[in-house]
Protein backbone atom coordinates (compact mmCIF):
# COMPACT_ATOMS: atom_id res chain seq x y z
CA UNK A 1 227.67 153.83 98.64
CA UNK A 2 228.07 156.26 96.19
CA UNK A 3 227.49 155.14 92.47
CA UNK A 4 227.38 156.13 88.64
CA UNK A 5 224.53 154.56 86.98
CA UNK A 6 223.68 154.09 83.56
CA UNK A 7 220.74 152.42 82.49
CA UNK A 8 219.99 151.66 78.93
CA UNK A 9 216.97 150.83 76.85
CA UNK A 10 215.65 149.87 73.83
CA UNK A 11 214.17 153.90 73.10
CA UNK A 12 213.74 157.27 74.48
CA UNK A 13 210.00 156.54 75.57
CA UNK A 14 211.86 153.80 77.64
CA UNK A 15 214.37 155.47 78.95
CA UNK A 16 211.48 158.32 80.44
CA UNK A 17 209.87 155.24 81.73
CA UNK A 18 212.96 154.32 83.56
CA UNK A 19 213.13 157.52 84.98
CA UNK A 20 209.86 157.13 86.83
CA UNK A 21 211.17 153.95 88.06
CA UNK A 22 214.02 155.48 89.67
CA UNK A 23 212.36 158.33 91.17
CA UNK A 24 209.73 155.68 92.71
CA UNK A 25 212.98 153.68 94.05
CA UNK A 26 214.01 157.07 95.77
CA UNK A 27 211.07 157.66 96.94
CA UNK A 28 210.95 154.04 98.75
CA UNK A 29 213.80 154.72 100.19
CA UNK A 30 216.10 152.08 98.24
CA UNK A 31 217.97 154.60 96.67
CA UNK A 32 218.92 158.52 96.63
CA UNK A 33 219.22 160.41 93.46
CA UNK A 34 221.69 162.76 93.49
CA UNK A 35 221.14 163.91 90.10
CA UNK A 36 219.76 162.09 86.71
CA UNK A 37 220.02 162.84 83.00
CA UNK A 38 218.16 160.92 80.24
CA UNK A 39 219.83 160.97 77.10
CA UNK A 40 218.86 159.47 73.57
CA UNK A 41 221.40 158.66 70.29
CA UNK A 42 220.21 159.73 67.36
CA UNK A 43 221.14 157.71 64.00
CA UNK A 44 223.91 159.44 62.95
CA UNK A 45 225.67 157.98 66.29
CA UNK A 46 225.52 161.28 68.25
CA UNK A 47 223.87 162.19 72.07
CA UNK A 48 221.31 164.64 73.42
CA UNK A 49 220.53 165.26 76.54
CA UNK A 50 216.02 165.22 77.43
CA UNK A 51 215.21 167.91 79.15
CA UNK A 52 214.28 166.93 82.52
CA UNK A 53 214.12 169.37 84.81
CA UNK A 54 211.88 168.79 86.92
CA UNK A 55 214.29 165.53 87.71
CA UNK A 56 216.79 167.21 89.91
CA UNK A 57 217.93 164.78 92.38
CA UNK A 58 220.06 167.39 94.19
CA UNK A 59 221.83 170.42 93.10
CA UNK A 60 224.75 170.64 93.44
CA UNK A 61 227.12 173.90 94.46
CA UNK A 62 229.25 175.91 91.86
CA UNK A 63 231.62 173.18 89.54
CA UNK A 64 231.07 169.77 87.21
CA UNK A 65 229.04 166.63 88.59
CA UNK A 66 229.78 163.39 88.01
CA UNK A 67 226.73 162.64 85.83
CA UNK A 68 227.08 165.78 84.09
CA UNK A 69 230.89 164.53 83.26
CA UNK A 70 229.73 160.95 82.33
CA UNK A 71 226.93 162.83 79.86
CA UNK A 72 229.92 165.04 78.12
CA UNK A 73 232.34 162.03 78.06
CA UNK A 74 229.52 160.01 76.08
CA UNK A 75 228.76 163.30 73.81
CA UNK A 76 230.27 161.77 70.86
CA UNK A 77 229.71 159.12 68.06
CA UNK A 78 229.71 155.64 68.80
CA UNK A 79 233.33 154.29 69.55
CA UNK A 80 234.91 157.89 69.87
CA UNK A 81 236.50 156.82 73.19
CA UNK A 82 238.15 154.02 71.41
CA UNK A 83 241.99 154.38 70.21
CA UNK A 84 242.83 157.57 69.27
CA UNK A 85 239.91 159.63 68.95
CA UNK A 86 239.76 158.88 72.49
CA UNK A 87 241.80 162.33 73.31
CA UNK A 88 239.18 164.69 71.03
CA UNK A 89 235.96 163.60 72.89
CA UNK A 90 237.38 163.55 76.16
CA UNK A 91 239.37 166.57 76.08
CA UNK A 92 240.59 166.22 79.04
CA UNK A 93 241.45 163.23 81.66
CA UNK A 94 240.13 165.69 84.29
CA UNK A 95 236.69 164.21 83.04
CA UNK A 96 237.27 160.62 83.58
CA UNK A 97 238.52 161.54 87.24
CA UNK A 98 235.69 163.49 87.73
CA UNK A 99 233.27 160.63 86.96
CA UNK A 100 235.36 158.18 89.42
CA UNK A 101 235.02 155.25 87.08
CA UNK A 102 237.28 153.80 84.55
CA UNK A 103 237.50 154.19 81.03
CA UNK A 104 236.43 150.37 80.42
CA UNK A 105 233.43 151.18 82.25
CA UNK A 106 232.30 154.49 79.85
CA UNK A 107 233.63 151.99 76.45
CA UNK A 108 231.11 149.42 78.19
CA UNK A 109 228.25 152.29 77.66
CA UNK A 110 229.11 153.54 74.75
CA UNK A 111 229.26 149.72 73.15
CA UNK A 112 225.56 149.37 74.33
CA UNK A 113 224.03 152.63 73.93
CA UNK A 114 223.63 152.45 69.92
CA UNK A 115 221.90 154.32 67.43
CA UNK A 116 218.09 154.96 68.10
CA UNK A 117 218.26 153.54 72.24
CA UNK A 118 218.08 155.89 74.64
CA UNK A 119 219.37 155.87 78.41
CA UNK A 120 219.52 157.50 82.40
CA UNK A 121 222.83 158.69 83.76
CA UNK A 122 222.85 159.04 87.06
CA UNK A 123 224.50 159.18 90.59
CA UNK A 124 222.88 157.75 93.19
CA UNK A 125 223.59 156.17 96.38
CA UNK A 126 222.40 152.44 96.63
CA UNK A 127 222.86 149.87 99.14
CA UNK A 128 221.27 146.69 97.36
CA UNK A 129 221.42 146.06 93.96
CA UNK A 130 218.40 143.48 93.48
CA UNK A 131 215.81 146.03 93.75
CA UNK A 132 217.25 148.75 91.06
CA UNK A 133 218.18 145.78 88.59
CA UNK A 134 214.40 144.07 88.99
CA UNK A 135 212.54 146.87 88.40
CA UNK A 136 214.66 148.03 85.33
CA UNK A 137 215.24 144.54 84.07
CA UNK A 138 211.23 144.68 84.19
CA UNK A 139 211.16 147.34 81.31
CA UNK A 140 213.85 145.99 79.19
CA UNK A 141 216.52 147.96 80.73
CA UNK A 142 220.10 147.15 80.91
CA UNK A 143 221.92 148.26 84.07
CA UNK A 144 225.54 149.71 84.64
CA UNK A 145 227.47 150.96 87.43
CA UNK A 146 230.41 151.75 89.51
CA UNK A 147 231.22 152.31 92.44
CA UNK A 148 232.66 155.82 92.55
CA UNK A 149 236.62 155.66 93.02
CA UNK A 150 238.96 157.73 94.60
CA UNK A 151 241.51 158.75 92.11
CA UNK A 152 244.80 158.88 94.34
CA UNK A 153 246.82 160.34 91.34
CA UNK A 154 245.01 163.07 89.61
CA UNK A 155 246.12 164.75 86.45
CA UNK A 156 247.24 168.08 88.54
CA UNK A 157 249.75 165.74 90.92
CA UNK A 158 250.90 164.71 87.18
CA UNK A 159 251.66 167.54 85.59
CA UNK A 160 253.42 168.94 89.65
CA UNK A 161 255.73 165.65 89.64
CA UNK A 162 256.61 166.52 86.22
CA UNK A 163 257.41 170.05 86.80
CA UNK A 164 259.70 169.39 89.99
CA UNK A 165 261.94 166.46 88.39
CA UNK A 166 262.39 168.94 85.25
CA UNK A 167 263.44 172.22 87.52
CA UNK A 168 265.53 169.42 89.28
CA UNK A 169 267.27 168.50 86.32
CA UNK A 170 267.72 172.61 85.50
CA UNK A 171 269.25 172.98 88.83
CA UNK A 172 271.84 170.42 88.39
CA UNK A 173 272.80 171.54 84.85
CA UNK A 174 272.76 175.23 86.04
CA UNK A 175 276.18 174.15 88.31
CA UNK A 176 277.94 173.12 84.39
CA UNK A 177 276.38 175.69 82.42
CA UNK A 178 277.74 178.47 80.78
CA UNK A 179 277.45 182.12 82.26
CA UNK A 180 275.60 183.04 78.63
CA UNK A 181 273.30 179.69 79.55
CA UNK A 182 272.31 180.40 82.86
CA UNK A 183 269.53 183.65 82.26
CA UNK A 184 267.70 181.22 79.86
CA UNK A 185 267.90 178.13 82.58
CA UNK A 186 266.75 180.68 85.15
CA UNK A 187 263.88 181.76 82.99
CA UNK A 188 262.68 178.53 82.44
CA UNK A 189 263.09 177.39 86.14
CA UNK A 190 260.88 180.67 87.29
CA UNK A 191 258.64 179.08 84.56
CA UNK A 192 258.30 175.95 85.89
CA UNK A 193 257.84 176.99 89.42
CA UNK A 194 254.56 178.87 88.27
CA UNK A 195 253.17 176.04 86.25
CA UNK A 196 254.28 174.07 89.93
CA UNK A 197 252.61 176.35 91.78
CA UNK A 198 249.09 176.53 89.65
CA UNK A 199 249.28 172.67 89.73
CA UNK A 200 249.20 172.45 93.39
CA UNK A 201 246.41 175.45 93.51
CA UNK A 202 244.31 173.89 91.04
CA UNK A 203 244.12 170.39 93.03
CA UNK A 204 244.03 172.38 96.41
CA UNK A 205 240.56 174.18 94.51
CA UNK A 206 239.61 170.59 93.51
CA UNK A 207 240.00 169.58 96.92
CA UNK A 208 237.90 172.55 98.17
CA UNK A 209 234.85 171.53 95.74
CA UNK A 210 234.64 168.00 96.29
CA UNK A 211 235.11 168.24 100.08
CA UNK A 212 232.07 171.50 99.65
CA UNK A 213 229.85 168.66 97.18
CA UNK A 214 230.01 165.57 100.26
CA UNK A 215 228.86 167.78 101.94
CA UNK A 216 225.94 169.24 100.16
CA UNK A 217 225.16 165.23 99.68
CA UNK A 218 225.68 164.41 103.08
CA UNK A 219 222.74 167.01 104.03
CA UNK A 220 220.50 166.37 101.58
CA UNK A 221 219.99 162.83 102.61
CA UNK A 222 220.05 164.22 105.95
CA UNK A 223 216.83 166.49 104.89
CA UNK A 224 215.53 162.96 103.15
CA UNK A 225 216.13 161.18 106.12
CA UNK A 226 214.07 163.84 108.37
CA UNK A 227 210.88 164.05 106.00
CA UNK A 228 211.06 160.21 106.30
CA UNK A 229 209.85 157.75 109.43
CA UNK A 230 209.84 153.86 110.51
CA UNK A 231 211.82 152.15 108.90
CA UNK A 232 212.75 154.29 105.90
CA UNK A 233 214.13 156.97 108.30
CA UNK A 234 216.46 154.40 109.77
CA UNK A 235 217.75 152.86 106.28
CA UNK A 236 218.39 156.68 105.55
CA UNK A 237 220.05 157.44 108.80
CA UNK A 238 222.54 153.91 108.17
CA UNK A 239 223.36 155.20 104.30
CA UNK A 240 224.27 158.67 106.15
CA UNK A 241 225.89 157.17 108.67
CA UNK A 242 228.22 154.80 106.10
CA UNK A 243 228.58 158.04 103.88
CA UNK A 244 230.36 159.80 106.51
CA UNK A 245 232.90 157.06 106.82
CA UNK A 246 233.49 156.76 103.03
CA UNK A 247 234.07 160.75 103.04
CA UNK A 248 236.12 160.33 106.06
CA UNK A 249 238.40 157.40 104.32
CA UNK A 250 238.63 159.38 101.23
CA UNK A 251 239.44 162.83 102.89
CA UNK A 252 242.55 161.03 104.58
CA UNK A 253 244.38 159.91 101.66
CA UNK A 254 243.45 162.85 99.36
């Protein structure tokens, strides 16, 4: 199953420590990286992001990742997703959806990652939990996740619903209106039916990427699974295998 993890420690040193620990986990097969950050907060209540390059877990094609959105949405000072500073660090909802967890869950983060600790974002597919939560529990590290969620109503199907119940209601007061009314209804009816129209194209594009990105995950565990033997190769081959129907159940109702 595909998941968001935080971890959090006490420090930066710890949090590079952690990162080891994850790429062992991968490497016994308990877990895929997909791609990991490690971040650090810095007294004054604000994140940056540790240069890890070398930790690539998978690379994505062209758009956001999820981890990449969970870093941004965690960006700010401590308690800037709370009440209404919420809407300046986000930005946009967009982000939230594109992390497929809820905002309780990034609050939950941002509550524990204070001043001075330092932490791994991450996506990852994980079976079992004991093994992740041992090893990091080992090192003083303070595990989070989430499951990542389909989000049935996106902001795009928003913003389209709105659009067609307002040109509705234009329509139907275009049949009273007065001849000197009806070039300004029209105008903003053509309006609407652009802003429709980019709605639907932008979640059609969405669509696109996300269908392009299982994919790209589906065949890098694939190229895991065939450096891999015994018993390893077939835990890899069952996570593929349970993958595909996740992608399959979430491709139907999209």
């Amino acid at each position: 199953m595909d998941k968001m993890l935080v971890v959090v420690f006490d420090n930066e040193a710890k949090a590079v420590e952690g990162l080891q620990v994850l790429r062992d986990l991968d490497g016994d097969g308990e877990i895929f990286i997909y791609e990991a950050h490690i971040v650090a907060r810095d007294l004054n209540g604000f994140l940056r992001v540790i240069d890890n390059s070398h930790m690539v877990g998978l690379s994505l094609i062209a758009g956001g990742t999820a981890a990449g959105a969970l870093v941004g949405l965690l960006g700010g000072p401590v308690g800037a997703l709370i009440g209404a500073s919420a809407g300046a660090l986000i930005g946009s909802i967009a982000d939230v959806e594109e992390t497929g967890v809820s905002s309780d869950f990034i609050n939950d983060i941002e509550t524990a990652l204070a001043p001075g600790k330092g932490a791994i974002v991450a996506e990852i597919s994980e079976d079992w939990v004991t093994p992740l939560d041992t090893r990091m529990e080992d090192i003083g590290g303070v595990v989070f996740r989430r499951p990542r969620t389909l989000v049935k109503t996106t902001e795009d199907d928003r913003d389209a619903a709105a659009h067609r119940a307002e040109m509705e209601q234009l329509q139907v007061e275009r049949t009273q209106a007065r001849a000197d009314r009806l070039a300004k209804i029209d105008a903003r009816i053509d309006s609407l039916r652009v802003k429709l129209e980019n709605a639907i194209e932008r979640k059609r594009s969405k669509m696109q990427l996300r269908q392009q990105q299982r994919e790209a995950k589906i065949h890098a565990l694939q190229a895991k699974a065939n450096r891999t033997k015994g018993e390893n190769r077939r835990r890899q081959e069952d996570r593929i295998a349970e993958l595909r129907r996740e992608y399959e159940e979430k491709a139907a109702v999209s």
